[in-house]
N, C-alpha and C. Protein backbone atom coordinates (compact mmCIF):
# COMPACT_ATOMS: atom_id res chain seq x y z
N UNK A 1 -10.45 -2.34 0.02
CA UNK A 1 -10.16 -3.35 1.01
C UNK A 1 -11.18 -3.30 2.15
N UNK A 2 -11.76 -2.12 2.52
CA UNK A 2 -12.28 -2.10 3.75
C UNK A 2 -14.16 -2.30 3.60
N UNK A 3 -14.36 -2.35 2.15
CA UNK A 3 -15.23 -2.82 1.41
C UNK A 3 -15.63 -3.62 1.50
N UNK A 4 -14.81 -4.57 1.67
CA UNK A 4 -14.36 -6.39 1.54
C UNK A 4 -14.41 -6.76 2.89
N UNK A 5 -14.38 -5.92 3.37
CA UNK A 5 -14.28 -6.17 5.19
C UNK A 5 -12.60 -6.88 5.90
N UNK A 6 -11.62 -5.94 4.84
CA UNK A 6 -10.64 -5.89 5.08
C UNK A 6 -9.78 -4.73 6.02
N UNK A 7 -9.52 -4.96 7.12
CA UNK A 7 -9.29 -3.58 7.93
C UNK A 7 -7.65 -2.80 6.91
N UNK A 8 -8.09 -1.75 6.43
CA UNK A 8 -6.92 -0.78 6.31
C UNK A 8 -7.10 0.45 6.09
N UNK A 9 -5.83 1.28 5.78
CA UNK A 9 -6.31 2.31 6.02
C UNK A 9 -5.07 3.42 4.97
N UNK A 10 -5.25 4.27 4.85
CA UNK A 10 -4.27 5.24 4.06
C UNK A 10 -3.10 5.89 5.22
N UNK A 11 -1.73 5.49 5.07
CA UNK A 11 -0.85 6.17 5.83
C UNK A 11 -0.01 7.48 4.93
N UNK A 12 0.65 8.23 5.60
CA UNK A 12 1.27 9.12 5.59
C UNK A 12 2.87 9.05 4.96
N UNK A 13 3.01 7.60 5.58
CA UNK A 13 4.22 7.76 5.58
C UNK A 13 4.84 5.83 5.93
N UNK A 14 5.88 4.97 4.43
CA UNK A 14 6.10 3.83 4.61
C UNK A 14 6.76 3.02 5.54
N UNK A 15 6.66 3.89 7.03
CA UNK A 15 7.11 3.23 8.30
C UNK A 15 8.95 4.16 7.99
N UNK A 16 9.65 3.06 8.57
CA UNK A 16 11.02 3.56 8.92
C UNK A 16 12.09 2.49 8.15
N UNK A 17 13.40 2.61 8.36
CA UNK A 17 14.29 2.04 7.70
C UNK A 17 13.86 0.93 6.49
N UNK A 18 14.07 0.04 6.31
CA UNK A 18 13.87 -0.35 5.15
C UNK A 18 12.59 -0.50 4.11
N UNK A 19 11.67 -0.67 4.65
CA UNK A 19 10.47 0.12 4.49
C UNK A 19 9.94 1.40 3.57
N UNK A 20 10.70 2.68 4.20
CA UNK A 20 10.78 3.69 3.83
C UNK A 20 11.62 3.99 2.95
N UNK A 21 13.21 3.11 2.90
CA UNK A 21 14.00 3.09 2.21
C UNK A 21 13.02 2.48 0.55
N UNK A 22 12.81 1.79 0.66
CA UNK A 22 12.14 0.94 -0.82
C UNK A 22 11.31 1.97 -0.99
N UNK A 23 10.64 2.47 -0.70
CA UNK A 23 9.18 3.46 -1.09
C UNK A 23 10.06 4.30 -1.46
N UNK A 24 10.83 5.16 -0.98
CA UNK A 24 11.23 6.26 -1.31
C UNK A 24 12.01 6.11 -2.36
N UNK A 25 12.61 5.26 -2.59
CA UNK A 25 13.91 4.59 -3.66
C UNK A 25 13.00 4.49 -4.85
N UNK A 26 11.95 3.93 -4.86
CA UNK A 26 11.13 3.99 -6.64
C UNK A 26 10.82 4.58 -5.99
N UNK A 27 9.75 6.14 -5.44
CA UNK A 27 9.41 7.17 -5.66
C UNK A 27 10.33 8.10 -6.52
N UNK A 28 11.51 8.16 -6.31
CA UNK A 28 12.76 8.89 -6.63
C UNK A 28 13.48 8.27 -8.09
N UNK A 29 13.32 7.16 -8.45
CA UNK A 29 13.44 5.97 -9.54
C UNK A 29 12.66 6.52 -10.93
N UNK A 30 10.81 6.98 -10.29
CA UNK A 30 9.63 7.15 -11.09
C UNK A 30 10.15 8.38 -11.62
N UNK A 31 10.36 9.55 -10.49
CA UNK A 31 10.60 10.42 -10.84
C UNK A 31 11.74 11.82 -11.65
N UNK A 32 12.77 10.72 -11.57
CA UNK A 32 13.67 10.93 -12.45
C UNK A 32 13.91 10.30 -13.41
N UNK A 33 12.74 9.65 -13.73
CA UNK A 33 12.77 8.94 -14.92
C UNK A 33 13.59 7.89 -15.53
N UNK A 34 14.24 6.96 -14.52
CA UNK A 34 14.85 6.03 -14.33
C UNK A 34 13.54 4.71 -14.38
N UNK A 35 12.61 4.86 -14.40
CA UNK A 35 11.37 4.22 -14.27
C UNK A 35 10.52 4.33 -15.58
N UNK A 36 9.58 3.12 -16.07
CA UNK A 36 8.81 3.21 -17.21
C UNK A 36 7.92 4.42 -17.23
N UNK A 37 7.68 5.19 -18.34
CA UNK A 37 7.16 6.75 -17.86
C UNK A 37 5.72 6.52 -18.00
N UNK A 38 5.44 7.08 -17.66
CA UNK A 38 3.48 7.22 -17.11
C UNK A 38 3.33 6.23 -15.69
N UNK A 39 4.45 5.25 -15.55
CA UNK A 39 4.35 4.00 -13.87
C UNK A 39 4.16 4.77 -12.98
N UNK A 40 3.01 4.24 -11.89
CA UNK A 40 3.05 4.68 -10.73
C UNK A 40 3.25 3.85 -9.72
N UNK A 41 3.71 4.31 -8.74
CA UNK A 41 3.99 3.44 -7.84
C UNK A 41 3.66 3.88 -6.20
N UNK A 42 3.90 2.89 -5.63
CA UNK A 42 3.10 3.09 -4.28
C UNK A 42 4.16 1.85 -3.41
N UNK A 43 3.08 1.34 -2.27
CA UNK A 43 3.95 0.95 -1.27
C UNK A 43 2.12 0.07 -0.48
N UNK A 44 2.32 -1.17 -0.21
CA UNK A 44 1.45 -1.70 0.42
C UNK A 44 1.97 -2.37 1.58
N UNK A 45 1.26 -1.75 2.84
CA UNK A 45 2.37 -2.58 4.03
C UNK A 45 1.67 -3.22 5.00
N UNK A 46 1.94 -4.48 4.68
CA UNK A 46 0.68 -5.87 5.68
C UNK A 46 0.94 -6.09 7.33
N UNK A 47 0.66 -6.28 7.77
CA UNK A 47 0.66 -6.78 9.01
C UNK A 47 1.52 -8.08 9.34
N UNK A 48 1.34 -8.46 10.83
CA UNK A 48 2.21 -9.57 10.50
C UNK A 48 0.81 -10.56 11.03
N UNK A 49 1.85 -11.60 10.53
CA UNK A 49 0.92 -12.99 10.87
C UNK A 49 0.27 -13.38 12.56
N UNK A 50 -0.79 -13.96 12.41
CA UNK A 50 -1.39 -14.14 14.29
C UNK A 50 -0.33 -14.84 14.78
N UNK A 51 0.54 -15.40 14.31
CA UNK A 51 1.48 -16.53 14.83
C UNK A 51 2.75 -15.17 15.68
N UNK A 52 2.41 -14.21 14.91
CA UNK A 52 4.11 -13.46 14.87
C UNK A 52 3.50 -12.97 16.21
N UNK A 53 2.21 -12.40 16.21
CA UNK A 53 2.04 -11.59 17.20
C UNK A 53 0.76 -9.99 16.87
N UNK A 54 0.76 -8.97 17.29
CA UNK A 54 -0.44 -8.03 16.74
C UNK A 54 0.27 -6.74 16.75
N UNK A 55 -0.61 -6.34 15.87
CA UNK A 55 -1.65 -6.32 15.01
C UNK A 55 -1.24 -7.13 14.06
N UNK A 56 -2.37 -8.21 13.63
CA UNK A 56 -1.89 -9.23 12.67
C UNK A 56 -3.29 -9.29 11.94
N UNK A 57 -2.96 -10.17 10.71
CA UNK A 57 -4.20 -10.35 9.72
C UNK A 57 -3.58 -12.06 9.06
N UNK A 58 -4.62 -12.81 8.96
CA UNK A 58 -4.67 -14.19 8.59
C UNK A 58 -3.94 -14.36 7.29
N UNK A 59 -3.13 -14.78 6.39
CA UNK A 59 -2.86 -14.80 5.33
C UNK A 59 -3.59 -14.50 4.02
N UNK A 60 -4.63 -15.59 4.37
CA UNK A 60 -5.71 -15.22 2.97
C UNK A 60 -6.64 -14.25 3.20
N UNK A 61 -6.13 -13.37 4.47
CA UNK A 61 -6.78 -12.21 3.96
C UNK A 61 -5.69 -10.97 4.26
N UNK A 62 -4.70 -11.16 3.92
CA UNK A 62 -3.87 -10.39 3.20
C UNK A 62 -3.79 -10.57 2.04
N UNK A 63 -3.35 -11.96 1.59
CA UNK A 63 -3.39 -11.93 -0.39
C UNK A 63 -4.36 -11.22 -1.39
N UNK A 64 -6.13 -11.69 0.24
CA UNK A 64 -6.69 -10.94 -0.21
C UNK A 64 -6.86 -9.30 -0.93
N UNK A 65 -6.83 -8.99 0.37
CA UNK A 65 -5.90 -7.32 0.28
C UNK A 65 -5.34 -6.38 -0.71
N UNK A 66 -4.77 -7.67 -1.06
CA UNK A 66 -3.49 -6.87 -1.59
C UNK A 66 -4.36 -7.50 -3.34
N UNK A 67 -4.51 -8.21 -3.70
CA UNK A 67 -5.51 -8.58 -4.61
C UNK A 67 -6.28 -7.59 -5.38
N UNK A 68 -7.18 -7.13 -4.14
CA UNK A 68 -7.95 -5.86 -4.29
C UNK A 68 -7.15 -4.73 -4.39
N UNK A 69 -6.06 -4.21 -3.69
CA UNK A 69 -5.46 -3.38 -3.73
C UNK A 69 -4.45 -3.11 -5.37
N UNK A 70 -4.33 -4.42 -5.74
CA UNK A 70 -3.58 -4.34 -6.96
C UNK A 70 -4.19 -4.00 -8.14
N UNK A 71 -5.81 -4.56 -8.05
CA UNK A 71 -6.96 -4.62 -8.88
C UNK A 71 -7.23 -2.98 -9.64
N UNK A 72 -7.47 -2.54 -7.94
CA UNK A 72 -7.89 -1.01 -7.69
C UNK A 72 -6.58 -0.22 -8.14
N UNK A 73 -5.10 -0.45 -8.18
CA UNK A 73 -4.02 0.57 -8.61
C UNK A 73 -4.31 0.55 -10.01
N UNK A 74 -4.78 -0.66 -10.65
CA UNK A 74 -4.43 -0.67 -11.94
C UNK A 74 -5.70 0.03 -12.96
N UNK A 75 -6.95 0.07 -12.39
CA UNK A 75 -8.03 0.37 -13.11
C UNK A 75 -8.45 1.57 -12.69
N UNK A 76 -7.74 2.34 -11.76
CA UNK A 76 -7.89 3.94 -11.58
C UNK A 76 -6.81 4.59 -11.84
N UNK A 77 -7.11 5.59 -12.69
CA UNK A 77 -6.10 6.71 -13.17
C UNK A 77 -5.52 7.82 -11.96
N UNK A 78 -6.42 7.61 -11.19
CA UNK A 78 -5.67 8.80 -10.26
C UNK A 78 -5.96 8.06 -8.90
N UNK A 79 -5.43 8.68 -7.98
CA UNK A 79 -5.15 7.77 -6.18
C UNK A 79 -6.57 9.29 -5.82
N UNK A 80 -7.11 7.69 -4.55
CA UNK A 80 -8.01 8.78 -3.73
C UNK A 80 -7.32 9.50 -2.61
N UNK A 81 -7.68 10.28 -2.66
CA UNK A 81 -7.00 11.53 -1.67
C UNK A 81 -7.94 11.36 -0.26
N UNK A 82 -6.63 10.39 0.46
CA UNK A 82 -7.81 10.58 2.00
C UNK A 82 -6.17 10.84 2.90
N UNK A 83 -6.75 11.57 3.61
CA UNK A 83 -5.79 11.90 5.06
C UNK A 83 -5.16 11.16 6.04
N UNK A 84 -4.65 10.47 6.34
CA UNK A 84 -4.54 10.11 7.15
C UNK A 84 -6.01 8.39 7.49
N UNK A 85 -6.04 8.02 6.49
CA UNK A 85 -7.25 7.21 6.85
C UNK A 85 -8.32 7.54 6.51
N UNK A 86 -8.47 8.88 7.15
CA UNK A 86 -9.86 9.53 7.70
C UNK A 86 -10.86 9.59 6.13
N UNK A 87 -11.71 9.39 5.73
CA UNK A 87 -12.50 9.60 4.80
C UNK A 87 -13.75 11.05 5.01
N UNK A 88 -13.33 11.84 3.96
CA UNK A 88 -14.12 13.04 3.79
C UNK A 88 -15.01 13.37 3.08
């Protein structure tokens, strides 16, 4: 995404209440095998719209985003390991 000149970044953690609730719910789904086996899953979390207020991102370049982001889950076997954002 940030390739593309899409601002994002790797978090820690899928925010709070419902949010966190869904991420954690298929994390826990995958892993007890209640989930298709070898699926991975993740959590992509957009901004809101300039209309809503900031930090915001334009629509078509969230679809964008997430485009790329869907592209990239599916044609790599393993997740890059960055910290907090930070690239090492």
């Amino acid at each position: 995404m940030n390739w593309a000149g899409i601002p994002a970044e790797v978090s820690q953690t899928a925010g709070t209440f419902v949010c966190n609730h869904v991420f954690y719910g298929l994390m826990h789904r995958l892993a007890t095998g209640r989930g298709l086996k070898g699926t991975r899953g993740g959590f992509i979390h957009v901004p809101m719209l300039p209309e809503q207020g900031a930090p915001s991102l334009p629509l078509d370049r969230m679809v964008e985003g997430l485009r790329i982001g869907i592209r990239t889950a599916l044609a790599l076997q393993h997740d890059v390991r960055l910290g907090a954002g930070a690239v090492d």
